[in-house]
C-alpha atoms as a PDB file:
ATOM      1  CA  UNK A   1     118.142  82.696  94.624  1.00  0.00           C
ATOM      2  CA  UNK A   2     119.800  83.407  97.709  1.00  0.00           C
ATOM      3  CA  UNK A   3     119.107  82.289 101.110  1.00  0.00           C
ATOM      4  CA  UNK A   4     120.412  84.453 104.460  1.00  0.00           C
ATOM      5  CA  UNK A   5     120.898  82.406 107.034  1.00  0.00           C
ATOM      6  CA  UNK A   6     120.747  83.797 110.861  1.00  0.00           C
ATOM      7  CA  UNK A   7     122.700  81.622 112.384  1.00  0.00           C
ATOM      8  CA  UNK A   8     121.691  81.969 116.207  1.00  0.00           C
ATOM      9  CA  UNK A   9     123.228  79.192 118.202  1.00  0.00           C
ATOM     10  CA  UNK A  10     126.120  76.115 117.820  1.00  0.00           C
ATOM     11  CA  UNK A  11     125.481  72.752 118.890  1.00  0.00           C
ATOM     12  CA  UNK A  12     126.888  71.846 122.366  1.00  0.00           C
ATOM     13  CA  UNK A  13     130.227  71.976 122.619  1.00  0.00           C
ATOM     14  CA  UNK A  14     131.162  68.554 122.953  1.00  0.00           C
ATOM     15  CA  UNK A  15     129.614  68.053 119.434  1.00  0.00           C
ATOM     16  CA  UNK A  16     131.231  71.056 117.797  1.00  0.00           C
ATOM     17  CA  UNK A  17     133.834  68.665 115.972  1.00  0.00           C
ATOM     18  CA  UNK A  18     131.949  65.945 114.828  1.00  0.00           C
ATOM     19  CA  UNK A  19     128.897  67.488 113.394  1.00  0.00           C
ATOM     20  CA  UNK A  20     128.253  70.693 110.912  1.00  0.00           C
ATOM     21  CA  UNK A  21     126.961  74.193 112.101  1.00  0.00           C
ATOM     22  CA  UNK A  22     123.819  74.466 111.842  1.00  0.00           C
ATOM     23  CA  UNK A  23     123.218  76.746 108.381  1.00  0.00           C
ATOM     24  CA  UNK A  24     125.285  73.894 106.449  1.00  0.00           C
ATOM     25  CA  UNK A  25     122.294  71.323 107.745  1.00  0.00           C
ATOM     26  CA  UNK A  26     119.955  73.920 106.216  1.00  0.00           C
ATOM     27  CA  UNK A  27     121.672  73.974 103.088  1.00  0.00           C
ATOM     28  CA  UNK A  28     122.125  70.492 102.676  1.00  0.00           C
ATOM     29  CA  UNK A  29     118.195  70.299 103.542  1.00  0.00           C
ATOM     30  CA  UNK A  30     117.022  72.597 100.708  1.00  0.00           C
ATOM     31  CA  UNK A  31     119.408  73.225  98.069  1.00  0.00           C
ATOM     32  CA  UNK A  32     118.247  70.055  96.591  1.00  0.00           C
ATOM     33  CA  UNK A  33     115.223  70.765  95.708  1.00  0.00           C
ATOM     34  CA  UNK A  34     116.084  74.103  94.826  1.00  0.00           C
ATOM     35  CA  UNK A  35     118.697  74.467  91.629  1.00  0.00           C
ATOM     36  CA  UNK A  36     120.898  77.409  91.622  1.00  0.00           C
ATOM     37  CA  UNK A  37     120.377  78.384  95.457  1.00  0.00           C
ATOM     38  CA  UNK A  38     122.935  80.233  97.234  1.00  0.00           C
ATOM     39  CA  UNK A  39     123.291  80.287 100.753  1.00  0.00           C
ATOM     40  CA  UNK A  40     125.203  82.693 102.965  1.00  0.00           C
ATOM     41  CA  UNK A  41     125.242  82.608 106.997  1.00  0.00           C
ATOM     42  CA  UNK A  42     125.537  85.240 109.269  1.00  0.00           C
ATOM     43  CA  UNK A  43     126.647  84.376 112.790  1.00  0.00           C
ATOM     44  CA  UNK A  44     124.140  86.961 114.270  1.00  0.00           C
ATOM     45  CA  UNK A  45     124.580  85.261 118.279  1.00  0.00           C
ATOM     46  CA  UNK A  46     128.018  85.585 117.794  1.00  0.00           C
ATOM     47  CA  UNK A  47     128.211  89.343 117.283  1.00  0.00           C
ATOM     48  CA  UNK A  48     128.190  89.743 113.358  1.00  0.00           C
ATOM     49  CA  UNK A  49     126.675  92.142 112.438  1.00  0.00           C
ATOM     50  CA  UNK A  50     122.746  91.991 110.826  1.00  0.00           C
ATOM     51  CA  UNK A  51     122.448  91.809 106.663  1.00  0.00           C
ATOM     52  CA  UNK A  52     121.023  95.191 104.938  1.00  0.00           C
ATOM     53  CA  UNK A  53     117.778  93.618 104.218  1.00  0.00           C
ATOM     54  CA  UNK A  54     117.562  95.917 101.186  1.00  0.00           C
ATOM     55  CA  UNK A  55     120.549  92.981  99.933  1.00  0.00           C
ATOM     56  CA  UNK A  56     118.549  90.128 100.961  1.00  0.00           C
ATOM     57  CA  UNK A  57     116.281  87.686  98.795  1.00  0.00           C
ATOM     58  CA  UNK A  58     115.062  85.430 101.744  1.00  0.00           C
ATOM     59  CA  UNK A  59     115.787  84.538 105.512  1.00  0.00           C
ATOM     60  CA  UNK A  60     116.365  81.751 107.393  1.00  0.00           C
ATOM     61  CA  UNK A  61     116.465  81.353 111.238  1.00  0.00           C
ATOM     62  CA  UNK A  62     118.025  78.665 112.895  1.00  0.00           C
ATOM     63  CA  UNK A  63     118.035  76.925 116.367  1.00  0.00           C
ATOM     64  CA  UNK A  64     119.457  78.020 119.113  1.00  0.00           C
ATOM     65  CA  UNK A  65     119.559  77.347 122.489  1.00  0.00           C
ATOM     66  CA  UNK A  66     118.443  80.648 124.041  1.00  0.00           C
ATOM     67  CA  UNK A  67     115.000  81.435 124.666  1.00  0.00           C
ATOM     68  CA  UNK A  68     113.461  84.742 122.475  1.00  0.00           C
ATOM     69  CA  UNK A  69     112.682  85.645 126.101  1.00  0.00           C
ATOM     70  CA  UNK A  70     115.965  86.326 127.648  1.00  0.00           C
ATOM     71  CA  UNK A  71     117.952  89.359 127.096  1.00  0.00           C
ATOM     72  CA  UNK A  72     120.912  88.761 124.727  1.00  0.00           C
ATOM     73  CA  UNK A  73     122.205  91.348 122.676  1.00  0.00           C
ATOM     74  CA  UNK A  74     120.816  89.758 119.752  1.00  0.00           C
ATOM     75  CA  UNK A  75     118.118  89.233 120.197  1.00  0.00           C
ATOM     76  CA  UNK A  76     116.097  92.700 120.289  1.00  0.00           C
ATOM     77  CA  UNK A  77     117.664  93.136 117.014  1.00  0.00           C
ATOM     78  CA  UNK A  78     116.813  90.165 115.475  1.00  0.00           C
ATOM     79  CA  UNK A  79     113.185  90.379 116.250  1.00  0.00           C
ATOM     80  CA  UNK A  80     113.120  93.974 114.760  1.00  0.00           C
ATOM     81  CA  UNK A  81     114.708  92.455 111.946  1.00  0.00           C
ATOM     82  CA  UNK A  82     111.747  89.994 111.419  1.00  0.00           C
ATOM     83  CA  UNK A  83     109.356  92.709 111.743  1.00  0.00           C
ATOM     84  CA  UNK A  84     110.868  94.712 108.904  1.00  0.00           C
ATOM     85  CA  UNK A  85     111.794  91.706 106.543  1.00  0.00           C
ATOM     86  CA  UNK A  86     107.752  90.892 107.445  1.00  0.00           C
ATOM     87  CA  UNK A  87     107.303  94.888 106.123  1.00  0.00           C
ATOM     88  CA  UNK A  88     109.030  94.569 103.113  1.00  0.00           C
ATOM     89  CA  UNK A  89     107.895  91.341 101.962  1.00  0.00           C
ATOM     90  CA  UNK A  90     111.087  89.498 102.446  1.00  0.00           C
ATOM     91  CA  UNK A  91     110.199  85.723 102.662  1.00  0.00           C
ATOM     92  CA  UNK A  92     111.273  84.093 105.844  1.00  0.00           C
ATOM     93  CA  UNK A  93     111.483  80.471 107.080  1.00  0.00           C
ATOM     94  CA  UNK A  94     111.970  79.940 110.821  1.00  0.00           C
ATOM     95  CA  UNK A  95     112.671  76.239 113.014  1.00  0.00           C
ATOM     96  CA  UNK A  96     112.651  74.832 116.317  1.00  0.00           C
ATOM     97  CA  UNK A  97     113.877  78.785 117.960  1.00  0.00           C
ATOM     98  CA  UNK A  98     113.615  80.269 114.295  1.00  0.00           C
ATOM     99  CA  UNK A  99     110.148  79.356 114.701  1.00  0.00           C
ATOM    100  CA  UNK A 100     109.709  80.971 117.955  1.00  0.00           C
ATOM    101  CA  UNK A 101     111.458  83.874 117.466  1.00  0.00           C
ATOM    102  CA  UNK A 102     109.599  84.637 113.739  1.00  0.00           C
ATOM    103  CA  UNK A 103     105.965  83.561 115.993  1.00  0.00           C
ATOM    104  CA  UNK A 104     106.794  86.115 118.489  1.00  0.00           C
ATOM    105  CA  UNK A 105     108.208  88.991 116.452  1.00  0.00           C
ATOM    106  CA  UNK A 106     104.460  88.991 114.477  1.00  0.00           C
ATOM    107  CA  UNK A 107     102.760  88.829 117.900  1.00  0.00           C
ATOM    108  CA  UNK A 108     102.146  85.705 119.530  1.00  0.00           C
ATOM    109  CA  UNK A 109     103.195  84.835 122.913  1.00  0.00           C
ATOM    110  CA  UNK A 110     105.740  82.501 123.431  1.00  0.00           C
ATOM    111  CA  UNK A 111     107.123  80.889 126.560  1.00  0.00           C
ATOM    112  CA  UNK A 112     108.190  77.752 128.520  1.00  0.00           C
ATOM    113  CA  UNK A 113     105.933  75.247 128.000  1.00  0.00           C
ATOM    114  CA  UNK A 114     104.132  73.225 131.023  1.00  0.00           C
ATOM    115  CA  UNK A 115     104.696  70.130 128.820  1.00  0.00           C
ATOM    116  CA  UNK A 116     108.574  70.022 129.745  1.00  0.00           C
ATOM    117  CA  UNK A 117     111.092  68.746 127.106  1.00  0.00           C
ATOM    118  CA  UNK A 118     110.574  67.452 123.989  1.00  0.00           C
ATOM    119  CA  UNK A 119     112.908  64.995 122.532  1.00  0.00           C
ATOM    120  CA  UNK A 120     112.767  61.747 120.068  1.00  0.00           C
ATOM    121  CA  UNK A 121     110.036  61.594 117.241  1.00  0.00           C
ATOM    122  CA  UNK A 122     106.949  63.622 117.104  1.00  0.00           C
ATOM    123  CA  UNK A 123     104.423  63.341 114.471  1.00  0.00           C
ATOM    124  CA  UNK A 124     102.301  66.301 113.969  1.00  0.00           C
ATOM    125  CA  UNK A 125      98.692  66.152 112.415  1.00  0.00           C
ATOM    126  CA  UNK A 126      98.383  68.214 109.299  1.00  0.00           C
ATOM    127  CA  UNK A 127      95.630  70.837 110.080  1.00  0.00           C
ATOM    128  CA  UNK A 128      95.474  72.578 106.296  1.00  0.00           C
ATOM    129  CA  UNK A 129      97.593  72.306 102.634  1.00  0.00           C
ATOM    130  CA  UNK A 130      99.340  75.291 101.528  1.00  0.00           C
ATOM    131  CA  UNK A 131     100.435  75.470  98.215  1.00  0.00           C
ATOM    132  CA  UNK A 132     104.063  74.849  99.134  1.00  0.00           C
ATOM    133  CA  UNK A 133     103.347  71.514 100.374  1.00  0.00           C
ATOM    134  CA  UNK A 134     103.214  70.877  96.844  1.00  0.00           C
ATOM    135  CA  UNK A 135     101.656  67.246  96.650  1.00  0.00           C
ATOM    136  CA  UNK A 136     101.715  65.835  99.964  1.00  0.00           C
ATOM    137  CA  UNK A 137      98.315  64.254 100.795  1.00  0.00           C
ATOM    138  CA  UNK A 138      99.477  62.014 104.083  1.00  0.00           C
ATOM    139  CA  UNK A 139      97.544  63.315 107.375  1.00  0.00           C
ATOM    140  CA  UNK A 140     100.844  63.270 109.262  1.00  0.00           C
ATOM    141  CA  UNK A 141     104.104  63.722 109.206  1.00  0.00           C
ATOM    142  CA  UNK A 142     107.082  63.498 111.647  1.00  0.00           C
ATOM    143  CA  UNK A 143     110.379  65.335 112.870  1.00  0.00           C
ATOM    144  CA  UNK A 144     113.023  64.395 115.395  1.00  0.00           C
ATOM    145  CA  UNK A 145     112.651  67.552 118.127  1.00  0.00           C
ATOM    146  CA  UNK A 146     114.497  69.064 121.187  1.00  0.00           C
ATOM    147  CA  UNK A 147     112.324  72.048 122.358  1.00  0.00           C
ATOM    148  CA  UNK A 148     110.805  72.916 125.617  1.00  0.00           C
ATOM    149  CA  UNK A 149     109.556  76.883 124.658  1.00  0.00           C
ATOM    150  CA  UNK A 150     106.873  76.704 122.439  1.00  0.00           C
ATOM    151  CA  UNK A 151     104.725  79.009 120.882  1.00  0.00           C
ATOM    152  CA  UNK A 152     101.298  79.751 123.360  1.00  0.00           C
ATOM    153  CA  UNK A 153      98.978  82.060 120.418  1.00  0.00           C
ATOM    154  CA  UNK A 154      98.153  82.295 117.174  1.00  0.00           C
ATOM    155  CA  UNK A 155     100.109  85.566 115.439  1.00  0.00           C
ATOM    156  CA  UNK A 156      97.466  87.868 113.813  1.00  0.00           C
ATOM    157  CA  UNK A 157      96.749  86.594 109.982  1.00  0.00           C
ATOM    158  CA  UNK A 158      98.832  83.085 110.874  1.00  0.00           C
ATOM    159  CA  UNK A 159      97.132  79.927 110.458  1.00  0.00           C
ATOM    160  CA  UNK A 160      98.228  76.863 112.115  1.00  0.00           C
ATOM    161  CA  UNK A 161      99.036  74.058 109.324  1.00  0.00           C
ATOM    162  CA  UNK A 162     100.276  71.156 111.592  1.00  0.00           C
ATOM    163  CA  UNK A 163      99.776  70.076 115.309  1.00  0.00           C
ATOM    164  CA  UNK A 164     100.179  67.511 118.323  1.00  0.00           C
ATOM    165  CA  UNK A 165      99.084  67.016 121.303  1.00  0.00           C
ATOM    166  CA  UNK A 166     101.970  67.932 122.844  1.00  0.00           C
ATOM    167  CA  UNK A 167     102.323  71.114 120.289  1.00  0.00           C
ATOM    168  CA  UNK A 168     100.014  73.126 119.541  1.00  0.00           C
ATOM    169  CA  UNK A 169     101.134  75.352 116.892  1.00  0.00           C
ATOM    170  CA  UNK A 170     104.061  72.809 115.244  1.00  0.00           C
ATOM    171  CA  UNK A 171     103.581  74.681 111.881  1.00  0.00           C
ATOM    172  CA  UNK A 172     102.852  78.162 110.879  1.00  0.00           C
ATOM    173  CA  UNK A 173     101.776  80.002 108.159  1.00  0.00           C
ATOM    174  CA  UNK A 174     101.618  83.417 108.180  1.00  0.00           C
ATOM    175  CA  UNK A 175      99.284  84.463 105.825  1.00  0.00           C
ATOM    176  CA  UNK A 176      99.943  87.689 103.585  1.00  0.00           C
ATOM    177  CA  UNK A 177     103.698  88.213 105.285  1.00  0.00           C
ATOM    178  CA  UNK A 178     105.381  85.888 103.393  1.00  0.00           C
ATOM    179  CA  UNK A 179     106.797  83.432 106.515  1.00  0.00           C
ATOM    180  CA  UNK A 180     106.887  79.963 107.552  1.00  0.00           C
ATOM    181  CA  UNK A 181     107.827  78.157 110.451  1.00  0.00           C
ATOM    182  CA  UNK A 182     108.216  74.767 112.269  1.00  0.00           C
ATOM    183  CA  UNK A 183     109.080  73.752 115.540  1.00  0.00           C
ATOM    184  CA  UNK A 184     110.283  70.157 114.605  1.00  0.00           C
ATOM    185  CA  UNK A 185     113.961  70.100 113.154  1.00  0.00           C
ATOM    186  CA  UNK A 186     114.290  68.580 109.752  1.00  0.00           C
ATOM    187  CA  UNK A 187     117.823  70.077 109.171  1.00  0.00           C
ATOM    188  CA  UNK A 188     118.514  67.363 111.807  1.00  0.00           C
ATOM    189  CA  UNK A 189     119.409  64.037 111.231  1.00  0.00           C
ATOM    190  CA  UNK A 190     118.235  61.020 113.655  1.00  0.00           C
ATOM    191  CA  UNK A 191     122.351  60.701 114.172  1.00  0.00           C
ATOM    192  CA  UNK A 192     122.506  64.285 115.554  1.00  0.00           C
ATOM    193  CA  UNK A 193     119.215  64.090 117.211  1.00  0.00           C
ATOM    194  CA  UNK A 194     120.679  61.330 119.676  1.00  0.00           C
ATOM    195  CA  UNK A 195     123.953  62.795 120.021  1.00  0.00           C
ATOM    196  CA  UNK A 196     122.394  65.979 120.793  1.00  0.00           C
ATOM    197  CA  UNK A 197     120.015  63.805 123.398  1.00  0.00           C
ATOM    198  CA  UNK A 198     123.139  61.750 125.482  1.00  0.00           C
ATOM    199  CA  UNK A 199     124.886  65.300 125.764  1.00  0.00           C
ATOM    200  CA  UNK A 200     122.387  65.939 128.203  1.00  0.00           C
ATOM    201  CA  UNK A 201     121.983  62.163 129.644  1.00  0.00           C
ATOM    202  CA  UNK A 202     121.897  62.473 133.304  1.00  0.00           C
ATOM    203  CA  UNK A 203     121.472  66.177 133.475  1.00  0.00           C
ATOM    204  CA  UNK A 204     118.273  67.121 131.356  1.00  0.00           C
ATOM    205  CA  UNK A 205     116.952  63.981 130.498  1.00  0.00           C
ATOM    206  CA  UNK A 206     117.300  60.329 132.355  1.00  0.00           C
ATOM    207  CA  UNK A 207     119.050  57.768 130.878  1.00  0.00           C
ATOM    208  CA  UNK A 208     115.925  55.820 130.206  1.00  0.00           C
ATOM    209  CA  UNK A 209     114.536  59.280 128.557  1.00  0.00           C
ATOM    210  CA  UNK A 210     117.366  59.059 126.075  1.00  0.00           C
ATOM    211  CA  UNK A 211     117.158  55.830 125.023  1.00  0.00           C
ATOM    212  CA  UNK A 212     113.334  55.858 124.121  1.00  0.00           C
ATOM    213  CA  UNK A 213     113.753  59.205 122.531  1.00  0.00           C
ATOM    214  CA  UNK A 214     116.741  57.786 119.912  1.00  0.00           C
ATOM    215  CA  UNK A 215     114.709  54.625 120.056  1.00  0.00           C
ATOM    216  CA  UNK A 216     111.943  56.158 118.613  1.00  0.00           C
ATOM    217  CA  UNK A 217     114.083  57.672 115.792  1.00  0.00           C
ATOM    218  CA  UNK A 218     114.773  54.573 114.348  1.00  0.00           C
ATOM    219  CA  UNK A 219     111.451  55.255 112.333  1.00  0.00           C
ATOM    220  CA  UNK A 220     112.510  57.132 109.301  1.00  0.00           C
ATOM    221  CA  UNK A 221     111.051  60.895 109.412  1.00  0.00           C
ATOM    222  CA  UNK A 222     110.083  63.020 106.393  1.00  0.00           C
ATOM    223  CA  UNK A 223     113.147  65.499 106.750  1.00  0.00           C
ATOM    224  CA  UNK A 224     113.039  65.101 103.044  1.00  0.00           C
ATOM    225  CA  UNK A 225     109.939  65.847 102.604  1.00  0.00           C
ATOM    226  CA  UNK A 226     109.863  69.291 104.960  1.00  0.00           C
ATOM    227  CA  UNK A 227     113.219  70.428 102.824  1.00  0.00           C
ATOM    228  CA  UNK A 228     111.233  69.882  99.917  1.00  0.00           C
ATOM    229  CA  UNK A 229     108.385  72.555 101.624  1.00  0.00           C
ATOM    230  CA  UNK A 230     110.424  74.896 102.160  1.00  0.00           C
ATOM    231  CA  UNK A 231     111.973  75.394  98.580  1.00  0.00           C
ATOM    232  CA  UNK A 232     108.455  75.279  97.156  1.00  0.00           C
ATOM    233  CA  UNK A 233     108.009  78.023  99.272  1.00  0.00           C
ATOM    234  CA  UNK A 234     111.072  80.148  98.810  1.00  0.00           C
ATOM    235  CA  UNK A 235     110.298  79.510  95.188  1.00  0.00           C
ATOM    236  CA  UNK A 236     106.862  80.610  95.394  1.00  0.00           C
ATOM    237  CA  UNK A 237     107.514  83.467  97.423  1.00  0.00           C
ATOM    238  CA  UNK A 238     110.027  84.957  95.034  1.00  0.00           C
ATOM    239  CA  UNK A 239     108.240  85.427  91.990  1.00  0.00           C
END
């Protein structure tokens, strides 16, 4: 199958040359687990222009660092173009402002949290077992993160399927629209987590902040695992 990829942000630009763009970390994530996928990306926050969803088998939305509340050009349309992929049944997958952005699009409110930043390893408590988590029977599992919107409500039909106490709605379902979405990042890798944390050292974060945060990473997380999720899903959703 093929997998559109919205790509809506870059990593900071000190990182630009040492690290992939973002729909590459997706790919390597899922094709895996999925023989025969195809991925395409579509650089939809730098001004190319949105797919004909009429030519698209599934959707992807990636991280960014915008906010779905602020006013970029983009950003009207992509919503619009979550609502009608929703319409016509195109499966979607959404992370860290993929997840936000899908969230809001199908009607929940989503904003700045009070919690602040969220950086290092979070494990999230799993709430319900959707088919596409296949196998898994572990009560948790964990994601390195860097996210301080968050999703506030429930869309209509969505079901929450994994939590913290710091998030409330980690993981998403959305029930008869064929979506999924998480606010952790598995596409990242502890290696880009902590390079993505010292860019901000002594702005956004303390230096203490960082090193707890990339400390924490040394405990594997089930990226694996999550890429294996999502192309049960994309698989499921397809038929």
């Amino acid at each position: 199958m093929k997998l559109t990829i919205l790509e809506t942000g870059l990593p900071p630009q000190a990182m630009r040359d040492d690290w992939p763009r973002y729909p590459a970390m997706f790919e390597d994530l899922i094709a895996p687990h999925l023989p025969g996928l195809v991925c395409e990306s579509v650089a939809v926050s730098s001004g190319e222009p949105f797919p004909d969803l009429d030519e698209v088998e599934a959707l992807l939305v990636t991280g960014s660092a915008a906010g779905v509340y602020e006013q970029h050009d983009w950003m009207g349309p992509l919503l619009n173009t979550i609502q009608r992929a929703a319409a016509k049944g195109v499966p979607q997958i959404g992370v860290c402002f993929g997840h936000q952005a899908i969230a809001k699009a199908l009607g929940a409110k989503v904003e700045k949290s009070d919690k602040g930043w969220g950086i290092g390893r979070h494990v999230y408590d799993v709430c319900e077992r959707p088919d596409w988590m296949g196998d898994f029977s572990a009560d948790t599992f964990s994601l390195g993160v860097s996210h301080q919107d968050q999703v506030q409500s429930l869309p209509p039909g969505a079901s929450v399927v994994a939590r913290s106490d710091f998030c409330n709605y980690a993981v998403l379902d959305y029930g008869r629209v064929p979506a999924i979405s998480f606010q952790g990042h598995p596409e990242f890798s502890s290696g880009f987590c902590c390079a993505l944390y010292n860019v901000r050292r002594g702005t956004a974060f303390s230096a203490e902040r960082v090193d707890e945060a990339c400390d924490s990473l040394d405990t594997p997380v089930d990226n694996g695992e999550v890429g294996k999720w999502m192309a049960n899903f994309l698989r499921q959703a397809s038929k």
